[in-house]
Protein backbone atom coordinates (compact mmCIF):
# COMPACT_ATOMS: atom_id res chain seq x y z
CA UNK A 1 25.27 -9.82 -5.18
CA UNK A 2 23.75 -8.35 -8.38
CA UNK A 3 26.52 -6.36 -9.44
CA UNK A 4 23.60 -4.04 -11.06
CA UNK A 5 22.27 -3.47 -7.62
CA UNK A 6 25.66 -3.46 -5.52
CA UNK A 7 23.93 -2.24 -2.70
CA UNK A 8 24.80 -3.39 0.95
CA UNK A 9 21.89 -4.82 3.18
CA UNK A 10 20.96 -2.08 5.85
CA UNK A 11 22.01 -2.06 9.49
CA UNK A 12 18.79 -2.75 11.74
CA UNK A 13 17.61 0.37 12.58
CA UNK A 14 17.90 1.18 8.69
CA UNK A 15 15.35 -1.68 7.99
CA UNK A 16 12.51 -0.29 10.28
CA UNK A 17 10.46 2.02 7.64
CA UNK A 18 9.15 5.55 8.93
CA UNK A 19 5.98 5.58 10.85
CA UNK A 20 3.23 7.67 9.05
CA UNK A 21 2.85 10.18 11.93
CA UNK A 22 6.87 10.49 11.91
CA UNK A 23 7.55 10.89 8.45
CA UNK A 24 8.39 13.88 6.71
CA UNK A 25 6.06 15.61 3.95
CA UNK A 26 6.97 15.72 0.26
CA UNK A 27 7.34 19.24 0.11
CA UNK A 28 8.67 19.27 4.33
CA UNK A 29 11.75 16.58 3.61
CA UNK A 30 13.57 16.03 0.40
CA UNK A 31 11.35 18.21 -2.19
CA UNK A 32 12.56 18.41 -5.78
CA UNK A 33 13.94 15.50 -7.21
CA UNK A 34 12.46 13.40 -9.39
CA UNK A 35 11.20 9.72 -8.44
CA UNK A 36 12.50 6.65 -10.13
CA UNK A 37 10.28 3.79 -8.49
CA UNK A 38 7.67 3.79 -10.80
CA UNK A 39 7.88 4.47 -14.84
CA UNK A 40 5.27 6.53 -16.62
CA UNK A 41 5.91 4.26 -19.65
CA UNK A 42 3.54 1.28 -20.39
CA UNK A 43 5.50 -1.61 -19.97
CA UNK A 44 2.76 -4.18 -20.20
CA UNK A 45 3.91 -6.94 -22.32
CA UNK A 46 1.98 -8.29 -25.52
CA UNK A 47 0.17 -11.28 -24.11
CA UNK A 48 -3.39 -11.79 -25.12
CA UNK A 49 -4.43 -13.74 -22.33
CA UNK A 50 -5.60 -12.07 -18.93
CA UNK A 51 -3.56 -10.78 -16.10
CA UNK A 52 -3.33 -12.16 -12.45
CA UNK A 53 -4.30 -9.46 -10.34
CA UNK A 54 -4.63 -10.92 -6.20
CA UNK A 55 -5.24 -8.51 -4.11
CA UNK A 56 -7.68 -10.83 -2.19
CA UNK A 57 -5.75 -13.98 -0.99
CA UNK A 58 -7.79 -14.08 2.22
CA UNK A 59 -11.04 -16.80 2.30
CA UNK A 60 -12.71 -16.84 5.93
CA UNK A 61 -15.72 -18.80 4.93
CA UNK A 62 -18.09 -19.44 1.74
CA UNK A 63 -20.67 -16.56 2.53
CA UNK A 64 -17.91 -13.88 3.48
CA UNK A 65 -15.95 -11.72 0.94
CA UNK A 66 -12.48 -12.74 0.35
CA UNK A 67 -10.75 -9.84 2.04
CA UNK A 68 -11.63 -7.03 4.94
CA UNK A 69 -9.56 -4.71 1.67
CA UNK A 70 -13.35 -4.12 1.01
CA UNK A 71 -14.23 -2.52 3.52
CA UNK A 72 -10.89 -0.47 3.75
CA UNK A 73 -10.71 3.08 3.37
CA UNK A 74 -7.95 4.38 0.76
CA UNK A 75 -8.39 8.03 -0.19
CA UNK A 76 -7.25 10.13 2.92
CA UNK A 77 -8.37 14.01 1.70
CA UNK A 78 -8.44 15.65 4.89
CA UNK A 79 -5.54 17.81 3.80
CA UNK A 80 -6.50 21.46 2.24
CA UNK A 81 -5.46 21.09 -1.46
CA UNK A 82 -4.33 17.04 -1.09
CA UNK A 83 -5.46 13.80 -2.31
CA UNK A 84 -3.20 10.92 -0.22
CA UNK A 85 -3.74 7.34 -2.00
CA UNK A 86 -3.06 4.50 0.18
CA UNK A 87 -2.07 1.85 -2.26
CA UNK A 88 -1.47 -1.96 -1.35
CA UNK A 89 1.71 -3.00 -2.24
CA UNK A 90 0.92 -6.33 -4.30
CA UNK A 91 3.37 -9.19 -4.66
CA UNK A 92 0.54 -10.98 -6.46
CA UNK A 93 -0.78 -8.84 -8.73
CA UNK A 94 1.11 -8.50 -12.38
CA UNK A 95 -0.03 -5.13 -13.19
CA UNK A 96 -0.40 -1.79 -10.47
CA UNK A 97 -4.22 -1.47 -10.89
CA UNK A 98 -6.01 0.84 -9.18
CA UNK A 99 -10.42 1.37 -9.68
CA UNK A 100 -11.45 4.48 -12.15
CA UNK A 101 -12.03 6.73 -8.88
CA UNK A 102 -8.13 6.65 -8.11
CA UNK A 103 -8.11 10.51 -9.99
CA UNK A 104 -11.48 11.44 -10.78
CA UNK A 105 -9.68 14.53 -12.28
CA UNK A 106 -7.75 12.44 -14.55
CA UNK A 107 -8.54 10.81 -17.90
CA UNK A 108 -8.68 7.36 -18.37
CA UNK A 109 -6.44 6.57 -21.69
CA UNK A 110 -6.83 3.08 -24.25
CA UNK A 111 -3.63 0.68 -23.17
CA UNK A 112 -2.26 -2.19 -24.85
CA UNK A 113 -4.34 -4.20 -22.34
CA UNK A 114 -7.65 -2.42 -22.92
CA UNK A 115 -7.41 -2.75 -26.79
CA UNK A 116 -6.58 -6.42 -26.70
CA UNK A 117 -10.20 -6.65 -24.43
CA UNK A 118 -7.94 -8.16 -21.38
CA UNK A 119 -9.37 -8.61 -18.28
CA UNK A 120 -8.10 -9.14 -14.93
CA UNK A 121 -8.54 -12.33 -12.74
CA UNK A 122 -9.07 -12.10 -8.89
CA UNK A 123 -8.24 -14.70 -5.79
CA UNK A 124 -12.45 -15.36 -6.36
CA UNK A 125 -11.56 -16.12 -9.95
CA UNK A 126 -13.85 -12.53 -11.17
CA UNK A 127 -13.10 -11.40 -14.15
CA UNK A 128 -12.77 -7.38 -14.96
CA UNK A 129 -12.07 -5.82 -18.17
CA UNK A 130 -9.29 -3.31 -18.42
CA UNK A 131 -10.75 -0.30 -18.88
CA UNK A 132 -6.89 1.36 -19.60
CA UNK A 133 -4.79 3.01 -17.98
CA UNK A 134 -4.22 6.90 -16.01
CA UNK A 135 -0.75 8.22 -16.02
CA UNK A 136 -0.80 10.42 -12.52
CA UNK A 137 1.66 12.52 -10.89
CA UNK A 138 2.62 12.26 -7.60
CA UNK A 139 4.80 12.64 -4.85
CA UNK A 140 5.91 10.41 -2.08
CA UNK A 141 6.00 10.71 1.57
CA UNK A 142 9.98 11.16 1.07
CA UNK A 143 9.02 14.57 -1.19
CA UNK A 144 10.22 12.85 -4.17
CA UNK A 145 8.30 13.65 -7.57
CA UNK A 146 7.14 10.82 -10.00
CA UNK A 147 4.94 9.97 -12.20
CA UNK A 148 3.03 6.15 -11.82
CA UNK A 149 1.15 4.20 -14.64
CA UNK A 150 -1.76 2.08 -13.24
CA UNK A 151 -4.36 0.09 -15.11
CA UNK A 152 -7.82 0.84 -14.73
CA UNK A 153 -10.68 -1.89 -13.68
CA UNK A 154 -13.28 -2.31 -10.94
CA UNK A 155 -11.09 -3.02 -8.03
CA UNK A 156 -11.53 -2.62 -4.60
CA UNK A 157 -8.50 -0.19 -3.92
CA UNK A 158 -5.56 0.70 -5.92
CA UNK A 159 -2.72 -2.25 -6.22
CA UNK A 160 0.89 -1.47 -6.50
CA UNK A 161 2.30 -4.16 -8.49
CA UNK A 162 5.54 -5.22 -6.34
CA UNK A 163 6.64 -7.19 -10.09
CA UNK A 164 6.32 -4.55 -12.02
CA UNK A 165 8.32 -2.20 -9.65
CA UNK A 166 11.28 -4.69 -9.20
CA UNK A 167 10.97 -4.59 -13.17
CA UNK A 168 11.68 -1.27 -13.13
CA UNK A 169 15.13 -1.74 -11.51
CA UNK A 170 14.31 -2.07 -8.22
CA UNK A 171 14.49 -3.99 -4.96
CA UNK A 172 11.21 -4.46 -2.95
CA UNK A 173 12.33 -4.96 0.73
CA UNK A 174 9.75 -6.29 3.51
CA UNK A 175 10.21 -6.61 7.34
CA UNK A 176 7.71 -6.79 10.20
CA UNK A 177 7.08 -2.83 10.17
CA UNK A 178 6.26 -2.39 6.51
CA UNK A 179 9.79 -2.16 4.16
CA UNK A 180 11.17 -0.13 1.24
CA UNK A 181 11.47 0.40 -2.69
CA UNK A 182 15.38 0.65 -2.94
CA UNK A 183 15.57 1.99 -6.78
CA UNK A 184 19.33 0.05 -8.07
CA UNK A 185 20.58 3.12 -10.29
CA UNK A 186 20.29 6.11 -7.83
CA UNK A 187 19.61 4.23 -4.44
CA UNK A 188 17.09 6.18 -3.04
CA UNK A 189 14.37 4.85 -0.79
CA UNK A 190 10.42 5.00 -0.62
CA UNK A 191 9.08 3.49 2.48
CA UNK A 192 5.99 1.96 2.83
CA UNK A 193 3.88 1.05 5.98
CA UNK A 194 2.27 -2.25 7.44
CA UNK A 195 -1.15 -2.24 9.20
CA UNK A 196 -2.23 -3.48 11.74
CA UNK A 197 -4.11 -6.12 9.89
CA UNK A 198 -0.83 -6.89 8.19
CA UNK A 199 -1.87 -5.24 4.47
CA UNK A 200 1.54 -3.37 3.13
CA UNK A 201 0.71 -0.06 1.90
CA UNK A 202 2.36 2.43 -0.31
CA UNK A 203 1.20 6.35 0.00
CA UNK A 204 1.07 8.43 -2.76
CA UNK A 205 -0.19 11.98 -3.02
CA UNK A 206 -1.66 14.03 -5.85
CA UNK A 207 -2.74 17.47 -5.75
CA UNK A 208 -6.57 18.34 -5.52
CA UNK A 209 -8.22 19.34 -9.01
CA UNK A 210 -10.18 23.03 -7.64
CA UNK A 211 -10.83 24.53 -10.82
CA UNK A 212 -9.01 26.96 -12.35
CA UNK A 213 -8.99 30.55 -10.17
CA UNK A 214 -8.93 28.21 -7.05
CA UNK A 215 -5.22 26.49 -6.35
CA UNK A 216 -4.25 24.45 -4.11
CA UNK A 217 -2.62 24.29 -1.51
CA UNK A 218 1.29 25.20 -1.92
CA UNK A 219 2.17 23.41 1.09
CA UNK A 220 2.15 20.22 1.67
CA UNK A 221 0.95 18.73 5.02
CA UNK A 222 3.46 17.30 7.05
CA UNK A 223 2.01 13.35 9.08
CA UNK A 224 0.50 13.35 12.04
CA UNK A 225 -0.52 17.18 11.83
């Protein structure tokens, strides 16, 4: 065992993640603390060639897209004052890349990857530049606080990169129900969720933008209501 990580492997029941409907809110569970899954620090490294990004590892048949991710939908806003982003947790992507509608609200900054004219290479061997990066902050469905770092390019739906989290000192645990992000230094957990068309994905919320004399929401909406 890493004696980094000294962590003992859960008990059964602790490997089955929370069920969307049954888990708790950000602000309706453990609100406060502050995330350590994801860094808000560019961590890409200096290579000029492009990046790997696979979110489409599924080919049915010449004249059909690679993936039904296409035709998913990831932005959830029927909460009063909420944005939820369903992001797909990505063993096979390098970098967490999300497309430039992620945060509409948000500004799209230069990254090492954008300056260096990188691009990113999908399953169909497309190409697409990196247009840089957003720094957003969040919160989990655990009520934790973070802030995430995702590269910006024309992709179908945001990507959580499961290399780049486990390079961020943590373990990325799957089972048959969707798994956990078990962070090594402070062992806290962020379940995610697997569909019913087997695609492992990560929620994140952000806070709608409503102009300034118009707040949002203070309370967050708990699943399922």
């Amino acid at each position: 065992m890493d004696p980094e990580c000294p962590v003992l492997f859960p008990d059964d029941e602790e490997w089955k993640s929370l069920s969307r409907v049954q888990s708790q809110s950000p602000e309706g569970s453990r609100s406060g603390g502050q995330g350590h899954f994801h860094s808000g620090d560019e961590v890409e490294d200096e290579s000029p060639t492009d990046r790997e990004v696979f979110p489409l590892t599924i080919e049915h048949g010449e004249n059909r897209s690679d993936s039904p991710l296409h035709a998913v939908s990831w932005v959830d806003e029927s909460h009063p004052g909420w944005r939820m982003i369903q992001t797909v947790m990505d063993s096979g992507a390098t970098d967490s890349v999300a497309p430039p509608t992620i945060a509409p609200h948000v500004s799209i900054a230069e990254s090492p990857g954008s300056i260096r004219g990188q691009c990113y290479v999908s399953a169909s061997a497309g190409r697409m530049p990196n247009m840089g990066q957003m720094v957003l902050n969040v919160q989990t469905n655990e009520g934790k606080y973070t802030t995430v770092v995702y590269q910006v390019a024309e992709v179908s739906r945001p990507l959580t990169s499961v290399g780049a989290t486990c390079d961020r000192g943590n373990w990325v645990v799957y089972n048959s129900q969707g798994g956990f992000i078990l962070n090594c230094q402070t062992g806290e957990r962020t379940s995610f969720d697997r569909t019913a068309s087997g695609i492992y994905e990560l929620d994140l919320w952000m806070r709608n933008e409503n102009g300034p004399g118009n707040p949002p929401s203070s309370s967050f909406p708990r699943q399922g209501y």
